[in-house]
C-alpha atoms as a PDB file:
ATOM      1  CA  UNK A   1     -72.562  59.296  51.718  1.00  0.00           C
ATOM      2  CA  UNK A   2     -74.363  56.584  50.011  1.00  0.00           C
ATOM      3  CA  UNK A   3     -72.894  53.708  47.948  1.00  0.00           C
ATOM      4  CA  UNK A   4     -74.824  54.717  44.937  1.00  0.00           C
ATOM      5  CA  UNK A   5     -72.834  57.893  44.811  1.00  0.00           C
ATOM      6  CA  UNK A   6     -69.970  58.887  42.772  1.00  0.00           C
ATOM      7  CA  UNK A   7     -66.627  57.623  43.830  1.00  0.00           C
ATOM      8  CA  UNK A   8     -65.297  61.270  43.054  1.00  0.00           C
ATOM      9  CA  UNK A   9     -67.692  63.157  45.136  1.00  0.00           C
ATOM     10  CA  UNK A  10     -66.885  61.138  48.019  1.00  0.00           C
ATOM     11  CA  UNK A  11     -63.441  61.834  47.322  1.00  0.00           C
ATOM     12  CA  UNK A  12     -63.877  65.523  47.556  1.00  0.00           C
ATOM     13  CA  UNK A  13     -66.027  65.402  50.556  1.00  0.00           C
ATOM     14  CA  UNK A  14     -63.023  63.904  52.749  1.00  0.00           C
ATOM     15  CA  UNK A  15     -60.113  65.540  51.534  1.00  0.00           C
ATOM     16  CA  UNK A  16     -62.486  69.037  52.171  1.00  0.00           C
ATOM     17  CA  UNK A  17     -62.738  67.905  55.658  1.00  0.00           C
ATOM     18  CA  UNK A  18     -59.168  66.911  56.476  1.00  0.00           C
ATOM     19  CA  UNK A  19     -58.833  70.610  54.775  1.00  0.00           C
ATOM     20  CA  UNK A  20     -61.347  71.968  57.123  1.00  0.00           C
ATOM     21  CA  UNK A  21     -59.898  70.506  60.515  1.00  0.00           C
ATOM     22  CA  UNK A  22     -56.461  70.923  59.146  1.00  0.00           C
ATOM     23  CA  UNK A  23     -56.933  74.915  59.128  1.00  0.00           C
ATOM     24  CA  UNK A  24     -58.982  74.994  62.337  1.00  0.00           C
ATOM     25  CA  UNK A  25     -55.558  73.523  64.002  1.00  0.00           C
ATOM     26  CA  UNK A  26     -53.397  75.691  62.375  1.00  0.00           C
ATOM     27  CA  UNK A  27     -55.405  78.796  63.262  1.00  0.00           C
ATOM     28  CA  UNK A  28     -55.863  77.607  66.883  1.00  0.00           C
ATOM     29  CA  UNK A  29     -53.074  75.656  68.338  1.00  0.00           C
ATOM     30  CA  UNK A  30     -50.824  78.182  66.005  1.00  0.00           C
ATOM     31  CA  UNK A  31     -51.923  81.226  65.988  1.00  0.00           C
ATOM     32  CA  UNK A  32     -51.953  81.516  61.839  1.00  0.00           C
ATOM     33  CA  UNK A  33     -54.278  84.037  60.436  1.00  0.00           C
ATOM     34  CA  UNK A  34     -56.915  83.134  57.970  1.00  0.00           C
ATOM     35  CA  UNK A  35     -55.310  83.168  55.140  1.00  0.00           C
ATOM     36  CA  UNK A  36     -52.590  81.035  56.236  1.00  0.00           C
ATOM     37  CA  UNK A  37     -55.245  78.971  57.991  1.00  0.00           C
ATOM     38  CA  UNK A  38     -56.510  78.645  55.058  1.00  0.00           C
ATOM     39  CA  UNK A  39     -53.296  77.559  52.740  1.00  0.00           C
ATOM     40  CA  UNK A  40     -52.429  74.714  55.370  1.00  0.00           C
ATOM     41  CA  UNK A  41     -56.155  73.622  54.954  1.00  0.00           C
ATOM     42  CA  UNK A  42     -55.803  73.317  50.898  1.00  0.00           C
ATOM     43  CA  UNK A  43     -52.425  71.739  50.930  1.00  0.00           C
ATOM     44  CA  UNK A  44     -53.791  69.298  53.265  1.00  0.00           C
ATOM     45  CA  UNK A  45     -57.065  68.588  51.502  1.00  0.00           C
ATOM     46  CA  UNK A  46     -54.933  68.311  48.311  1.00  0.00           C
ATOM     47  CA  UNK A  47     -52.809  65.569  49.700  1.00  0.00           C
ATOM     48  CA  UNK A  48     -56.075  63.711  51.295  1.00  0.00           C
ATOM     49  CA  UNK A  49     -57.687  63.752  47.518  1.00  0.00           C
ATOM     50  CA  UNK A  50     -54.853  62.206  46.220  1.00  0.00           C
ATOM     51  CA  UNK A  51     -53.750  59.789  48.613  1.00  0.00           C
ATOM     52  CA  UNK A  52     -57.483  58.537  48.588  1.00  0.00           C
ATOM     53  CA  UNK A  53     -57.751  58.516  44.347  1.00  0.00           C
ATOM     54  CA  UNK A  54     -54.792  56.233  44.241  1.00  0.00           C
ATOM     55  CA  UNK A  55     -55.932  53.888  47.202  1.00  0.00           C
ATOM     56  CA  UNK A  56     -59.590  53.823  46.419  1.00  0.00           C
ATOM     57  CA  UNK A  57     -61.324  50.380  46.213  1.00  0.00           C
ATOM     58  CA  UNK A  58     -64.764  49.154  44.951  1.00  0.00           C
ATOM     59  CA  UNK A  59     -66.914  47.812  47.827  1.00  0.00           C
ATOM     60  CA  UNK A  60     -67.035  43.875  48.459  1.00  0.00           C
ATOM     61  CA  UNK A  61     -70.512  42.938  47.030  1.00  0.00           C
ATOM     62  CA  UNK A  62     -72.660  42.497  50.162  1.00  0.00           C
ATOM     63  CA  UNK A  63     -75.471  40.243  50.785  1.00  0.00           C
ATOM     64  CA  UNK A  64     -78.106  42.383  48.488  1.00  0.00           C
ATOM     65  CA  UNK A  65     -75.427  43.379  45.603  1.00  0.00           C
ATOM     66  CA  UNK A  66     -74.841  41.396  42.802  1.00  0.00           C
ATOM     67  CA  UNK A  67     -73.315  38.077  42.701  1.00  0.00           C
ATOM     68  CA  UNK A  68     -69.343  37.894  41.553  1.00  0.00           C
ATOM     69  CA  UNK A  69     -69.528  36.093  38.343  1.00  0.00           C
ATOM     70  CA  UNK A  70     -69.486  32.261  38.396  1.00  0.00           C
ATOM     71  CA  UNK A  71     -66.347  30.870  36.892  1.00  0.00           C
ATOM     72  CA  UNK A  72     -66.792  28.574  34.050  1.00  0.00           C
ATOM     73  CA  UNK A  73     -66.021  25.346  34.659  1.00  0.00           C
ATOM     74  CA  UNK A  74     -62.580  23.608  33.648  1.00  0.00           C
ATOM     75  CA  UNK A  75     -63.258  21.655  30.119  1.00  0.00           C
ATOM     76  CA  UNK A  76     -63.217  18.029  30.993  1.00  0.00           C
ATOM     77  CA  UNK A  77     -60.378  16.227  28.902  1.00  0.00           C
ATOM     78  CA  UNK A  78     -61.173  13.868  26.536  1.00  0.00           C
ATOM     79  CA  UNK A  79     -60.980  10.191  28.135  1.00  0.00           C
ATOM     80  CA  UNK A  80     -58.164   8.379  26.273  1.00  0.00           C
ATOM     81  CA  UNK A  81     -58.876   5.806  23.862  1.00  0.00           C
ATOM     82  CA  UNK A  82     -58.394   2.275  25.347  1.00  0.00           C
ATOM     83  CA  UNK A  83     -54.963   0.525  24.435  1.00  0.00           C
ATOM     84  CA  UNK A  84     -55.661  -2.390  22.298  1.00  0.00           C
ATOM     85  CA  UNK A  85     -54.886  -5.990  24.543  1.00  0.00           C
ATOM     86  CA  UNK A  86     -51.684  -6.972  23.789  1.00  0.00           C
ATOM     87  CA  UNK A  87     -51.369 -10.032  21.796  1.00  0.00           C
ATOM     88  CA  UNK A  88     -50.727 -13.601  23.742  1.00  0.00           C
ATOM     89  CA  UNK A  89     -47.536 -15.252  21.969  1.00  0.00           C
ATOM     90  CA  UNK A  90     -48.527 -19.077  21.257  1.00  0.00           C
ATOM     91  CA  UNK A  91     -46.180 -21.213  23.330  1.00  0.00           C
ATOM     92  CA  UNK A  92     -43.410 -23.348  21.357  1.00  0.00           C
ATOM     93  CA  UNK A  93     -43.861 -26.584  20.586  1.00  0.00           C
ATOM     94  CA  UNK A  94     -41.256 -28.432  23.242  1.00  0.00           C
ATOM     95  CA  UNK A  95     -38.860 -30.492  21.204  1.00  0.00           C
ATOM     96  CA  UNK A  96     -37.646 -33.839  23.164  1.00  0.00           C
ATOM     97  CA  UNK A  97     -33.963 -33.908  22.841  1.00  0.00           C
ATOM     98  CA  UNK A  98     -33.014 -37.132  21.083  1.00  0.00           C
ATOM     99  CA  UNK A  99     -30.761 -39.789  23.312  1.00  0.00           C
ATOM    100  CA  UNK A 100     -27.351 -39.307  22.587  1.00  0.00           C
ATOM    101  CA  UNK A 101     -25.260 -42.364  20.869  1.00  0.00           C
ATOM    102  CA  UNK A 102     -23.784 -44.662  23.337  1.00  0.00           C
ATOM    103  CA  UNK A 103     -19.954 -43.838  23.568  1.00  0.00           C
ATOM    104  CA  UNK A 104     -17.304 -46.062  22.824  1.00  0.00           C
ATOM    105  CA  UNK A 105     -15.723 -47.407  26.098  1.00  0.00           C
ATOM    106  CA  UNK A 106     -12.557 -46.219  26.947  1.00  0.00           C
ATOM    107  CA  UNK A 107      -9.642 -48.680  26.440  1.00  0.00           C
ATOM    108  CA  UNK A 108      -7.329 -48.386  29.415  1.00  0.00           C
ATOM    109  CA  UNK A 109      -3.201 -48.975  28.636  1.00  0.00           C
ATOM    110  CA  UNK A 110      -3.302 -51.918  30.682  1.00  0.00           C
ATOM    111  CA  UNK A 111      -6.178 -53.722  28.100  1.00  0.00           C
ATOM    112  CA  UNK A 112      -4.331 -52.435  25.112  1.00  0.00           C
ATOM    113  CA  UNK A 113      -2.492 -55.052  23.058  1.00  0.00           C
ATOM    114  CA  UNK A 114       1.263 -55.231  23.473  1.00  0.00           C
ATOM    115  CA  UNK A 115       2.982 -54.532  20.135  1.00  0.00           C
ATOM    116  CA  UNK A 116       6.290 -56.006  19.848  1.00  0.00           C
ATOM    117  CA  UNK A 117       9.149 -54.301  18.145  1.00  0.00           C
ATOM    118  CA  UNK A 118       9.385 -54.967  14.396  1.00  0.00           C
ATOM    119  CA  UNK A 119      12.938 -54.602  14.241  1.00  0.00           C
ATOM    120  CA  UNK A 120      15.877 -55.238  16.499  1.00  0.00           C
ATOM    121  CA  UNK A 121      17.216 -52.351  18.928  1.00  0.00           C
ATOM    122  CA  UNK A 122      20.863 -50.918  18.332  1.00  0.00           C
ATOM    123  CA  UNK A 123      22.891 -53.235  20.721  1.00  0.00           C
ATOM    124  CA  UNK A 124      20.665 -56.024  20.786  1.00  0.00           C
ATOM    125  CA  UNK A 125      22.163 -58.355  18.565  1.00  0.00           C
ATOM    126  CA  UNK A 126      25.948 -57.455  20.439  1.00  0.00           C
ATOM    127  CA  UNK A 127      24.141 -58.488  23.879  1.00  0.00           C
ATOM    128  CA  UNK A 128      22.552 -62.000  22.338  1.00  0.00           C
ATOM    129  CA  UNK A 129      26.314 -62.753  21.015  1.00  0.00           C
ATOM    130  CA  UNK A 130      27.574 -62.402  24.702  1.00  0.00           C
ATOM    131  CA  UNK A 131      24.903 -63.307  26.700  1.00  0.00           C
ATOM    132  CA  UNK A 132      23.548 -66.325  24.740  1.00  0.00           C
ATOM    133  CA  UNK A 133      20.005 -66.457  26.447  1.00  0.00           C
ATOM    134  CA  UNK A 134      19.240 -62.799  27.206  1.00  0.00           C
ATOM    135  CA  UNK A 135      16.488 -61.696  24.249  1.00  0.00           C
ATOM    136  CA  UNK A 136      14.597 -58.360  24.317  1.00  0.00           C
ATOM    137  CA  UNK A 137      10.646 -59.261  24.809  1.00  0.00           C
ATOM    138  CA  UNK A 138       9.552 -55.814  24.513  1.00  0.00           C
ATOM    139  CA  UNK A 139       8.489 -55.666  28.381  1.00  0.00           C
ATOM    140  CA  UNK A 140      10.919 -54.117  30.465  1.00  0.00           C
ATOM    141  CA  UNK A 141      13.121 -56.654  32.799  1.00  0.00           C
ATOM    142  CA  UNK A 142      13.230 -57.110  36.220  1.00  0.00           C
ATOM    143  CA  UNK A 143      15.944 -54.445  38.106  1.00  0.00           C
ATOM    144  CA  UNK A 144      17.795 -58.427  38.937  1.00  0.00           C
ATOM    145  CA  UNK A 145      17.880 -59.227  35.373  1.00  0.00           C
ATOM    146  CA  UNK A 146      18.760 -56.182  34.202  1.00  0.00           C
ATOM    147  CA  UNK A 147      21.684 -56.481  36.660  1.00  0.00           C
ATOM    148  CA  UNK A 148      22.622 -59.742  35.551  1.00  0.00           C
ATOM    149  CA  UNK A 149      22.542 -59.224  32.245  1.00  0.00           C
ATOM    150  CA  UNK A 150      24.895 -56.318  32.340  1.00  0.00           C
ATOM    151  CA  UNK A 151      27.238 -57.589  34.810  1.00  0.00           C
ATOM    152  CA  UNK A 152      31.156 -58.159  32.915  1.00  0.00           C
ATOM    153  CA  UNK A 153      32.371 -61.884  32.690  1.00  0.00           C
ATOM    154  CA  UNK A 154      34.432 -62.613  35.560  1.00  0.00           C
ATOM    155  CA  UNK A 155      37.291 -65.317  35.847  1.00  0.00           C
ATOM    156  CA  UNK A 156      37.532 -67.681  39.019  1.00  0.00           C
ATOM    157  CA  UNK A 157      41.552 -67.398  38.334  1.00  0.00           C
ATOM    158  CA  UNK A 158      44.143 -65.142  36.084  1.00  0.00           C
ATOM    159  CA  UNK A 159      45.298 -67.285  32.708  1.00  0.00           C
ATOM    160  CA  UNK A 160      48.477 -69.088  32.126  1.00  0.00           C
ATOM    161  CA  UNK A 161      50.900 -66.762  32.924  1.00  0.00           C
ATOM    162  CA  UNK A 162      49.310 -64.848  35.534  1.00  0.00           C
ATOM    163  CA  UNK A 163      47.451 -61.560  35.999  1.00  0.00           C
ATOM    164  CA  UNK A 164      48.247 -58.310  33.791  1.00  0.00           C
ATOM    165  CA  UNK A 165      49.239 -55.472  35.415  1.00  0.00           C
ATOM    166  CA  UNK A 166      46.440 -53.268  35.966  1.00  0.00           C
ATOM    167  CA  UNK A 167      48.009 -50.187  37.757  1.00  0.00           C
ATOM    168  CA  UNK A 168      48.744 -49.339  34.483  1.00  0.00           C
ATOM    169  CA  UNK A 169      45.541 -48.355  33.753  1.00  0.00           C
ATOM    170  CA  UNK A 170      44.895 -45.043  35.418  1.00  0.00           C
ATOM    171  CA  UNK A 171      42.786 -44.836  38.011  1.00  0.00           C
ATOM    172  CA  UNK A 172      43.737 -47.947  39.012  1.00  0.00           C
ATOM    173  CA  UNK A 173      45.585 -48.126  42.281  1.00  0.00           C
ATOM    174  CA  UNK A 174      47.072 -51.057  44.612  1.00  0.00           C
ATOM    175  CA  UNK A 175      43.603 -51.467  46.323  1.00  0.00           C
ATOM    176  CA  UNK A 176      41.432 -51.235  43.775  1.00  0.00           C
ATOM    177  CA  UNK A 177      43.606 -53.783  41.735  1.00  0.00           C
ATOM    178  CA  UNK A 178      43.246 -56.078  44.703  1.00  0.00           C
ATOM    179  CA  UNK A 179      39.598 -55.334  44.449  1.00  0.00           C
ATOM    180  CA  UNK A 180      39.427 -56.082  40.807  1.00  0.00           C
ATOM    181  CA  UNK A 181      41.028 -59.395  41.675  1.00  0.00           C
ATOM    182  CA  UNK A 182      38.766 -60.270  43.789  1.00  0.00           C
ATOM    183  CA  UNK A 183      36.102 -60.212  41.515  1.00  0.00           C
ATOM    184  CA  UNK A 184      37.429 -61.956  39.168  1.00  0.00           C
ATOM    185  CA  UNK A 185      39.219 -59.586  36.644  1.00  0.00           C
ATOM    186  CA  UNK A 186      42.618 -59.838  35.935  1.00  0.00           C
ATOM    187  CA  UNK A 187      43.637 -58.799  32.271  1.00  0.00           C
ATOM    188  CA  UNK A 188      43.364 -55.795  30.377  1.00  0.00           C
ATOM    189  CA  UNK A 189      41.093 -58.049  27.150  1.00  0.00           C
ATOM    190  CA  UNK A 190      38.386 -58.404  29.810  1.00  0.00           C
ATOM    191  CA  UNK A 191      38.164 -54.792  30.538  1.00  0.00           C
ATOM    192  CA  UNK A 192      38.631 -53.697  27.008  1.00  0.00           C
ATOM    193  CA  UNK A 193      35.112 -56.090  26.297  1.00  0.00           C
ATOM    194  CA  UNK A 194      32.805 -53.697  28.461  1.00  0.00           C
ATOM    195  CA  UNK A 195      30.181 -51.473  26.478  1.00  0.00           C
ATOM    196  CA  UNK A 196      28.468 -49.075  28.219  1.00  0.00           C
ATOM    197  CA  UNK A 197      26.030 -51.828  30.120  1.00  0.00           C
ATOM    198  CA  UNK A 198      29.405 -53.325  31.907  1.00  0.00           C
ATOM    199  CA  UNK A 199      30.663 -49.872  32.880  1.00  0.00           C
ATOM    200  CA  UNK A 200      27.760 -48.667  34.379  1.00  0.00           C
ATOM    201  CA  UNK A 201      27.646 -52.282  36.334  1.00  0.00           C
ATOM    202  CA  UNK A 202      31.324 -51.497  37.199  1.00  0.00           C
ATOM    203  CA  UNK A 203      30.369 -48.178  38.357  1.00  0.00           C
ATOM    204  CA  UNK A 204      27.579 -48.986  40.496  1.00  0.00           C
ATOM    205  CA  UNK A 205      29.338 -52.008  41.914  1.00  0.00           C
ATOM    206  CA  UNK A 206      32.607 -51.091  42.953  1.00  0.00           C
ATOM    207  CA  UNK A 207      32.550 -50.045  46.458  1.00  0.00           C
ATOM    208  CA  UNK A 208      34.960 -47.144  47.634  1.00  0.00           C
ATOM    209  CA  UNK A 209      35.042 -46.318  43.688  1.00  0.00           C
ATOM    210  CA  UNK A 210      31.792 -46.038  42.133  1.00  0.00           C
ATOM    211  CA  UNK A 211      32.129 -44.100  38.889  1.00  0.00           C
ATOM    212  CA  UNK A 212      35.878 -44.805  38.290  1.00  0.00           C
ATOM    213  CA  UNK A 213      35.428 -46.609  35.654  1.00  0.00           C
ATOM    214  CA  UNK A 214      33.728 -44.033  33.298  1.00  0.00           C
ATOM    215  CA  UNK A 215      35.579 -41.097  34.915  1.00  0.00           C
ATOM    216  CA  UNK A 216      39.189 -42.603  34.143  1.00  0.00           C
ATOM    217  CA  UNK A 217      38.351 -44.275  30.782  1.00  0.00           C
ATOM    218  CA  UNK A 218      39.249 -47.515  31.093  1.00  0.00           C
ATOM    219  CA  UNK A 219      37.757 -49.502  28.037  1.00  0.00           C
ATOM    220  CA  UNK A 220      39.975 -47.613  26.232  1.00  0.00           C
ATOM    221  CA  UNK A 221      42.915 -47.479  28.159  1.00  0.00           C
ATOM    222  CA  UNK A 222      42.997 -51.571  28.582  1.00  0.00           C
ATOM    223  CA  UNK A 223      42.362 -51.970  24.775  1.00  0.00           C
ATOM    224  CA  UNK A 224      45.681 -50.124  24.149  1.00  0.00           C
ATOM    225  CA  UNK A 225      47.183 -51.691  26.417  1.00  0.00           C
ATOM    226  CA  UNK A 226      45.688 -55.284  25.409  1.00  0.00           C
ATOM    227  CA  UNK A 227      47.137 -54.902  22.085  1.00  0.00           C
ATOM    228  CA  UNK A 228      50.726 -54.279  22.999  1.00  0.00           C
ATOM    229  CA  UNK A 229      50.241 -50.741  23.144  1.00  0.00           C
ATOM    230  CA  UNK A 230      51.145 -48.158  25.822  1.00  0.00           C
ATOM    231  CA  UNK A 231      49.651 -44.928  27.296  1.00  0.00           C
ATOM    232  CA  UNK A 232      51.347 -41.656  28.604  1.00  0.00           C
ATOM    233  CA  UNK A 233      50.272 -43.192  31.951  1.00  0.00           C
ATOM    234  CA  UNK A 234      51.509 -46.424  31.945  1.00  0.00           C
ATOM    235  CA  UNK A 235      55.352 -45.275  30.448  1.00  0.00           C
ATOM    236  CA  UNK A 236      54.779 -43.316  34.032  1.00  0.00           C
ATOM    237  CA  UNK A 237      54.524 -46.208  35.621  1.00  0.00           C
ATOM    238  CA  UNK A 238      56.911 -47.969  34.123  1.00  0.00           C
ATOM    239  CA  UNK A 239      59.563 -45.807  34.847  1.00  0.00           C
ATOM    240  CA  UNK A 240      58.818 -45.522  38.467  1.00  0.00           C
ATOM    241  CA  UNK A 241      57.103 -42.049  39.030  1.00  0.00           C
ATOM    242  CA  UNK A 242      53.477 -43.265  39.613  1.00  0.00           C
ATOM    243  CA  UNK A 243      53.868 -45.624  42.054  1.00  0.00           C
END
């Protein structure tokens, strides 16, 4: 069969030989008669035409057929347009920072001026009428002075008539009369003097009774008693049940 002929023609062609050879077998290797030979042979060829209608391809063009079609080439895309240069920011003029003002030195508490009290402190004038030569300078005294200044007046001896009797004052036992004595305080009017400088120099100085003298009241106690007066403690006394 040539390539030049019809595609159907050479369809018929096989399929009437796969008929041919499929009758010959039937008729030989199983004893069918012609007309059965015959049937096999059509059904066969039938079957052959199709299968090879449906599965039927052109022939690849060979070296004398005619070219396959050139494909046309891809379009070329359009080159973009160039991006414009980006602008170059001028630089900013540099500003020089102007010196700053020379600061005011510090003035330390030790180089500031001392101001001195206008008026006089509550007590003050009370403590120059006892003391005489003690005067407030505004600068705090030594811890001595301070002492000193607050320390009670102290006889050497009792007065005319002799010592009062202090164990009336409560808080105020045999011992700590004899202590009192020894220090030089013997009557209620020097007790009854003390502000609150003297007691706290009483109550820091009296050894084996610091604080007594606050604590028990004294000032008050001796100043009743100083003017003639009595306390519930010393009618105690007096009658024997204290002591």
């Amino acid at each position: 069969m040539k390539d030049s002929a019809p595609i159907s023609l050479g369809i018929i062609v096989v399929a009437g030989l796969f008929g041919i050879i499929a009758m010959g077998v039937a008729m030989v290797l199983y004893d069918y008669q012609m007309a059965g030979g015959a049937l096999i042979g059509g059904i066969v060829a039938l079957v052959a035409a199709l299968v090879l209608a449906l599965g039927w391809r052109e022939p690849a063009p060979g070296p004398l057929g005619v070219a396959a079609p050139v494909a046309a080439p891809a379009p070329t895309a359009a080159p973009a347009p160039a991006a414009e240069p980006t602008p170059v920011a001028e630089p900013e003029p540099v500003t020089t920072p102007e010196p700053a003002a020379a600061s005011e030195p510090e003035i330390t508490a030790e180089e500031a001026p001392k101001v001195m009290p206008s008026a006089a402190l509550p007590g003050e004038a009370e403590l120059d009428a006892k003391k005489g030569e003690w005067k407030y300078e505004g600068d705090a005294a030594p811890a001595e002075e301070a002492s000193a200044a607050a320390q009670p007046q102290f006889l050497t001896a009792a007065r005319e008539g002799g010592p009062d009797d202090l164990k009336l004052i409560k808080g105020v036992g045999k011992k700590l009369e004899e202590t009192l004595h020894g220090m030089g305080i013997y009557h209620f009017d020097q007790i009854a003097e003390w502000g609150p400088a003297e007691q706290a120099w009483m109550d820091d100085n009296l050894k084996g009774f610091k604080g007594r003298a606050t604590r028990d009241n004294w000032v008050e106690q001796a100043k009743t008693l100083a003017a003639g007066g009595t306390t519930e403690f010393s009618d105690k006394v007096k009658k024997g049940d204290v002591y």
